[in-house]
N, C-alpha and C. Protein backbone atom coordinates (compact mmCIF):
# COMPACT_ATOMS: atom_id res chain seq x y z
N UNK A 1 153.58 -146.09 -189.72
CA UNK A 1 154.06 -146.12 -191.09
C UNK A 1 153.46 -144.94 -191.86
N UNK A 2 154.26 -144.05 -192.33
CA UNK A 2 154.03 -143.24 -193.33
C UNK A 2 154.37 -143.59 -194.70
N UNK A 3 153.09 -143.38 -195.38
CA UNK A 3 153.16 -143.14 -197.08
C UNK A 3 153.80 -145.09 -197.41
N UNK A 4 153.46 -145.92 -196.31
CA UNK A 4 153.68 -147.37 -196.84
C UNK A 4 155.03 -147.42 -196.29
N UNK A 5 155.89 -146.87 -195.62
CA UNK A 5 157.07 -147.47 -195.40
C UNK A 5 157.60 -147.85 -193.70
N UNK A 6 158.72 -148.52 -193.27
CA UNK A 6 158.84 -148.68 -192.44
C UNK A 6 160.26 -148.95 -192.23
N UNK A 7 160.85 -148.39 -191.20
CA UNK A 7 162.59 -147.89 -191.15
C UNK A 7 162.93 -148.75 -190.65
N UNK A 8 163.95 -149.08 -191.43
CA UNK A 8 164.70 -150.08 -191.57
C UNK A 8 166.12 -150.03 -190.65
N UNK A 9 166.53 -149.07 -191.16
CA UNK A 9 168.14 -148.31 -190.40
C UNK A 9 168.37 -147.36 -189.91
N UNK A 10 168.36 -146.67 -189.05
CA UNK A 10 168.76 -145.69 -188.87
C UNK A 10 170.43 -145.17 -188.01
N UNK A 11 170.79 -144.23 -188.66
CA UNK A 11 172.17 -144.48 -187.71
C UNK A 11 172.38 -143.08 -187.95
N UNK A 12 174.06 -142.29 -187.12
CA UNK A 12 174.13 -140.92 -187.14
C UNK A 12 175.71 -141.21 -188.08
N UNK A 13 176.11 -140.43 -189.07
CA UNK A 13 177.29 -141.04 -189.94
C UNK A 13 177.91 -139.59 -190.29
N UNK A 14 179.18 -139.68 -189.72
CA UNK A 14 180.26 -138.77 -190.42
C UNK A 14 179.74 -138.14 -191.56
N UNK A 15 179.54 -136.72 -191.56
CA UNK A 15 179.26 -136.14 -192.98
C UNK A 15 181.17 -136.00 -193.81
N UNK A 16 180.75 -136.05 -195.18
CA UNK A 16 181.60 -135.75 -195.72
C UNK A 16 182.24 -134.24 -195.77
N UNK A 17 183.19 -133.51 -195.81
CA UNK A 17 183.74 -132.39 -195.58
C UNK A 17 182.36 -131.23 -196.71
N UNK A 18 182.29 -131.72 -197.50
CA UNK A 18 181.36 -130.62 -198.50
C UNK A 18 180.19 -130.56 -197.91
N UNK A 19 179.48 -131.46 -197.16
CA UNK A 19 178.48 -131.19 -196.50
C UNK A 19 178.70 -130.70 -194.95
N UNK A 20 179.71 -130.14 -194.95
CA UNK A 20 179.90 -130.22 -193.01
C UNK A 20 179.74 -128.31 -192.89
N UNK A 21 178.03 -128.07 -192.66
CA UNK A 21 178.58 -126.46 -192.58
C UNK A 21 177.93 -126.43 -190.92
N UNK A 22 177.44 -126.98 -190.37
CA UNK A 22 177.11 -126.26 -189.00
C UNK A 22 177.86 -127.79 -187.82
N UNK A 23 177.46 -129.49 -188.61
CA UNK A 23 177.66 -129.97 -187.64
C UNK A 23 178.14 -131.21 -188.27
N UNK A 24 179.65 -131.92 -187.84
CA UNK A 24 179.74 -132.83 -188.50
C UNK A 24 179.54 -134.16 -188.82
N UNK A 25 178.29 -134.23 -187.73
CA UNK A 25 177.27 -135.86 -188.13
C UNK A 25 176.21 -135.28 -188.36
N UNK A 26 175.59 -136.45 -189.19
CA UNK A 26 173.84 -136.06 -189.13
C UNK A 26 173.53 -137.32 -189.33
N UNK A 27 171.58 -137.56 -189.22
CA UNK A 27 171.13 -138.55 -189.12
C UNK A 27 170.84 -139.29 -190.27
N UNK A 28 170.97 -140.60 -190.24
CA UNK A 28 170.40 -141.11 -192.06
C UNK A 28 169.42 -142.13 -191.57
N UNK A 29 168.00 -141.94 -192.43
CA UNK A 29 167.02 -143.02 -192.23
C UNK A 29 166.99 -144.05 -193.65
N UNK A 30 167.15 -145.15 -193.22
CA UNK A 30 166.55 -145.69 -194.40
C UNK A 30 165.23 -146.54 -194.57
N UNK A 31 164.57 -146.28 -195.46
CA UNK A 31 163.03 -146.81 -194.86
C UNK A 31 163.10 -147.91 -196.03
N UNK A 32 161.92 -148.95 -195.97
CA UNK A 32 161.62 -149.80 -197.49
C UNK A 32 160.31 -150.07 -197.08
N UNK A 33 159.45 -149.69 -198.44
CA UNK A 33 158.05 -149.64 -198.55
C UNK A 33 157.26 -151.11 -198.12
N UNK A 34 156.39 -150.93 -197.61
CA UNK A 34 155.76 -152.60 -197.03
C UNK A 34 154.16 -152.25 -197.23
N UNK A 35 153.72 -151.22 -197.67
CA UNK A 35 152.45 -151.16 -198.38
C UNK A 35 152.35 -150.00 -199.08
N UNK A 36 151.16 -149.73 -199.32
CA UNK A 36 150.63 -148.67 -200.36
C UNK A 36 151.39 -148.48 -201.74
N UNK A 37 151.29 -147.32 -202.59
CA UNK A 37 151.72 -147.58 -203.80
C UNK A 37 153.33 -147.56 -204.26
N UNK A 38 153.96 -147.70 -203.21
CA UNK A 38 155.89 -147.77 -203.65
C UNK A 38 156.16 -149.00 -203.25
N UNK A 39 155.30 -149.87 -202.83
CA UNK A 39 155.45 -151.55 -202.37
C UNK A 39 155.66 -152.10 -203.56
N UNK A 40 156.79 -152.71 -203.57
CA UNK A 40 156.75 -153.22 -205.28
C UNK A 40 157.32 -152.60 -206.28
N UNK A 41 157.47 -150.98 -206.09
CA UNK A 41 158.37 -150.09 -207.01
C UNK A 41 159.61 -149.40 -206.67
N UNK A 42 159.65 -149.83 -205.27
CA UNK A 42 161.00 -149.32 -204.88
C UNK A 42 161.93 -150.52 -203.94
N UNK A 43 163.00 -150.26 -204.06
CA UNK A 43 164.27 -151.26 -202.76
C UNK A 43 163.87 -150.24 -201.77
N UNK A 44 164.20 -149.06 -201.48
CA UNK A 44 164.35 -148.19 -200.28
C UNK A 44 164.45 -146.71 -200.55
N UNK A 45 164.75 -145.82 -199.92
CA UNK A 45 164.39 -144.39 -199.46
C UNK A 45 165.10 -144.13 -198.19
N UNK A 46 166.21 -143.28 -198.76
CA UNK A 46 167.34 -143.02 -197.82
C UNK A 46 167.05 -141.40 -197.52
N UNK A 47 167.00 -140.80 -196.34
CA UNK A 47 167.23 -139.90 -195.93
C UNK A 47 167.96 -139.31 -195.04
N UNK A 48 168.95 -138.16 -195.45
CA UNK A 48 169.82 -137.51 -195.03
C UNK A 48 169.66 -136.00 -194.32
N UNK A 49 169.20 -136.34 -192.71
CA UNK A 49 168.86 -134.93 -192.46
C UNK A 49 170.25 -133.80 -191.79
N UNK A 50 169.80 -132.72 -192.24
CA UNK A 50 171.05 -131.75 -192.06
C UNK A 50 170.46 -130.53 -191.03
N UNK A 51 170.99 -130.11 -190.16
CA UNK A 51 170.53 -128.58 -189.57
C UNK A 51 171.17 -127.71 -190.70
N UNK A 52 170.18 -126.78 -191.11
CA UNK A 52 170.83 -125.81 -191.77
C UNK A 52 170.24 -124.51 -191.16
N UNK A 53 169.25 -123.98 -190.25
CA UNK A 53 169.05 -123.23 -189.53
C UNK A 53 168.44 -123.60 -187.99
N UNK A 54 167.87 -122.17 -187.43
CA UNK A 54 167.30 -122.54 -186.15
C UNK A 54 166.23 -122.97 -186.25
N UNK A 55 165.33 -123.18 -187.85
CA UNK A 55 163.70 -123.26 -187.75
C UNK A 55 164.19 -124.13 -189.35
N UNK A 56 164.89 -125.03 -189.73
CA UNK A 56 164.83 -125.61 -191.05
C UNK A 56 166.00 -126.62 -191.10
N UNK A 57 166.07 -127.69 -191.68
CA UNK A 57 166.33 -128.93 -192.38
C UNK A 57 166.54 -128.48 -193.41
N UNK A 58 167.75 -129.31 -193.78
CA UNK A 58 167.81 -129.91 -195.66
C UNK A 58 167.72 -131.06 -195.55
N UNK A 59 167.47 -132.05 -196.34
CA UNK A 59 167.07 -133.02 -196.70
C UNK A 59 167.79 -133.60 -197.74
N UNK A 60 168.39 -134.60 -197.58
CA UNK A 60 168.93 -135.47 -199.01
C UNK A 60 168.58 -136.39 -199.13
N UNK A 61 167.65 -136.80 -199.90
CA UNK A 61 166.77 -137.84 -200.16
C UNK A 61 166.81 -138.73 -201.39
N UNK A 62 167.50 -140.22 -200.93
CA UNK A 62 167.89 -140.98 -202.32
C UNK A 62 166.66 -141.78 -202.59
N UNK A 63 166.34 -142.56 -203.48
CA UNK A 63 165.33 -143.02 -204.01
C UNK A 63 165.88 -144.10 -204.87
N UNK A 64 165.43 -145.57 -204.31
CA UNK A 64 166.04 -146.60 -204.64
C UNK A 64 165.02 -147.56 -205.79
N UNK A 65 165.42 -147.44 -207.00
CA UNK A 65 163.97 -147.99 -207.40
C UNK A 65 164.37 -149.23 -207.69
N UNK A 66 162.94 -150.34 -207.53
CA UNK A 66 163.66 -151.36 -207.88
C UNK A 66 163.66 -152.16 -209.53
N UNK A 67 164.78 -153.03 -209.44
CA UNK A 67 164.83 -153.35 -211.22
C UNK A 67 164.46 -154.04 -211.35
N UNK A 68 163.98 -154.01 -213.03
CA UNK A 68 162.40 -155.18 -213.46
C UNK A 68 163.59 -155.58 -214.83
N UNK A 69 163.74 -156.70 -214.71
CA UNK A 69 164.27 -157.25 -216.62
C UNK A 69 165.40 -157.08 -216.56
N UNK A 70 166.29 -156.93 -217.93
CA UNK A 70 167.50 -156.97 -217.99
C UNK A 70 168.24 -155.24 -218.04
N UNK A 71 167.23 -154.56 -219.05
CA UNK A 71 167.23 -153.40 -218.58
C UNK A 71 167.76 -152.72 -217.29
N UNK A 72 166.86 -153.24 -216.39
CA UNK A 72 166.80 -152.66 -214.73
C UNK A 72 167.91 -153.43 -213.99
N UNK A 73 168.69 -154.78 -214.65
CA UNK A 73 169.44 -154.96 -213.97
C UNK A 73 170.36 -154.21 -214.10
N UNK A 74 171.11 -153.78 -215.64
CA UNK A 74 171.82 -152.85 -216.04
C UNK A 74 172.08 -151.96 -215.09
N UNK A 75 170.98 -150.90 -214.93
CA UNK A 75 170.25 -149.96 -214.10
C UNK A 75 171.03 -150.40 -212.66
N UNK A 76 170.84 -151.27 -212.25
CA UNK A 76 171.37 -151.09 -210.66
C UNK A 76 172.45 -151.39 -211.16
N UNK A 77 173.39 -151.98 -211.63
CA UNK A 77 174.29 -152.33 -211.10
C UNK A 77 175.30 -151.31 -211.73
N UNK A 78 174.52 -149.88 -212.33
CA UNK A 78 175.58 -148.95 -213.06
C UNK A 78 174.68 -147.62 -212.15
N UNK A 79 173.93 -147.80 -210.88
CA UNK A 79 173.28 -146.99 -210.04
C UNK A 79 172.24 -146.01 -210.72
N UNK A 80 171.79 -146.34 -211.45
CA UNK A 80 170.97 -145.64 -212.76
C UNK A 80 169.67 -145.57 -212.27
N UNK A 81 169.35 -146.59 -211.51
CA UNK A 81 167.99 -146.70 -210.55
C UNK A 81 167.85 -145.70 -209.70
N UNK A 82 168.59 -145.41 -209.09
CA UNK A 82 168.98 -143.77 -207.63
C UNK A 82 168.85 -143.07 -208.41
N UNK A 83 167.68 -141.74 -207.66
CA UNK A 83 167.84 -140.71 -207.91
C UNK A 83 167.51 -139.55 -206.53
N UNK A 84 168.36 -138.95 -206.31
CA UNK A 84 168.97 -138.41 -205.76
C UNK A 84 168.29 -136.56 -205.62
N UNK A 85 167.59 -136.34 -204.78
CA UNK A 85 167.24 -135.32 -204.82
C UNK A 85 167.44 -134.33 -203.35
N UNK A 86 167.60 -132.72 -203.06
CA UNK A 86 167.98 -132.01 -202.21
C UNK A 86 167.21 -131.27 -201.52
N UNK A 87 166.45 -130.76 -200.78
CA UNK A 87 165.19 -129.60 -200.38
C UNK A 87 165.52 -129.62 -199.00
N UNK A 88 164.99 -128.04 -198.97
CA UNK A 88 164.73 -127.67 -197.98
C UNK A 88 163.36 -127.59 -197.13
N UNK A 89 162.92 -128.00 -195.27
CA UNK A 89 162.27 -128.18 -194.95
C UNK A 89 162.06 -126.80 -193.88
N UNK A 90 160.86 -126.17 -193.49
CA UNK A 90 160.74 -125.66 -192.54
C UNK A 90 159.81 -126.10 -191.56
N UNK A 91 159.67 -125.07 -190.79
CA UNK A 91 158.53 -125.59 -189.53
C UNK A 91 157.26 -125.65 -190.07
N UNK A 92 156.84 -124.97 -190.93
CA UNK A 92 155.60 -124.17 -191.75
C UNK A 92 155.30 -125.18 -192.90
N UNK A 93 156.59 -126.00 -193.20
CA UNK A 93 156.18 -126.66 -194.54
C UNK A 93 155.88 -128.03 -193.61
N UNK A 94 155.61 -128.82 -192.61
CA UNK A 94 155.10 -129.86 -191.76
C UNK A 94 153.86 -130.40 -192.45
N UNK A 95 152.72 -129.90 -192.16
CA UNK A 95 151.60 -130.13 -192.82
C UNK A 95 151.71 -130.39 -194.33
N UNK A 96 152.42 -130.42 -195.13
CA UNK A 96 152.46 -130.50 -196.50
C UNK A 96 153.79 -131.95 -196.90
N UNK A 97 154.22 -132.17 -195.69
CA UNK A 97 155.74 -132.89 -195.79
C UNK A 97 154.82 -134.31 -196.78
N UNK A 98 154.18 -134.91 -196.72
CA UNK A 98 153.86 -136.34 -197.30
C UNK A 98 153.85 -135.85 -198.83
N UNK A 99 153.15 -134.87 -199.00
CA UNK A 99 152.62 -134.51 -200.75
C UNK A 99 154.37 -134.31 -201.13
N UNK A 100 155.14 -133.29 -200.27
CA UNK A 100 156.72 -132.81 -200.64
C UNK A 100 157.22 -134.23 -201.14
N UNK A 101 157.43 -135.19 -200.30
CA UNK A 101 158.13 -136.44 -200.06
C UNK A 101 157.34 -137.24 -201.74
N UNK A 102 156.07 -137.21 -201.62
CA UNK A 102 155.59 -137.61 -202.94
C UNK A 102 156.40 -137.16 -204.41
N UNK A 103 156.54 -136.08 -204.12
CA UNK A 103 156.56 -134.85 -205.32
C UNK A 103 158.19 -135.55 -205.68
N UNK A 104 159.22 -135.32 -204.73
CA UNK A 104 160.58 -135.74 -204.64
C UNK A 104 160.74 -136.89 -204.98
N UNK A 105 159.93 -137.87 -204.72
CA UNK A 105 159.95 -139.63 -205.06
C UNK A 105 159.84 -139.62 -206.77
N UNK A 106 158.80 -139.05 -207.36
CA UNK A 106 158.48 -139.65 -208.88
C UNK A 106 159.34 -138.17 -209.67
């Protein structure tokens, strides 16, 4: 388990035509936190990995937070909770991936 979570789903899914530049599946993880500090503040953490070179990843990384009150129900059920973020990964950026993944979450 990294950073408290533990994968839940994983599967390989038809990219949509706007994302299709080298290959037209890629992998999607979905993880949901079971300790440390997103236990309790999130549903899940979807990731969308892409080849975009010979030495790099993109990354589409949704962020499922979860809803507290009436507020937060609002919130999910008008997807207001997701947020949705894009980056790029290299070989070089490895050692730094947990702080990245941090940084992208809040």
């Amino acid at each position: 388990m990294v950073l408290g979570f533990k994968a839940r789903h994983i599967e390989c899914e038809e990219l949509p035509y706007r994302l299709r530049k080298q290959v037209p599946f890629a992998q999607e993880f979905e993880f949901v936190p079971v300790s440390g500090e997103y236990y309790g503040k999130l549903d899940e953490l979807e990731l969308l990995i892409l080849p975009s070179a010979y030495d790099r990843l993109e990354i589409i990384m949704e962020v499922d937070r979860k809803s507290r009150g009436l507020a937060g129900l609002f919130a999910e059920a008008l997807d207001l909770d997701e947020k949705v973020s894009r980056f790029t990964v290299a070989n070089e950026d490895i050692p730094t991936m947990k702080e990245t993944i941090n940084n992208y979450i809040f």
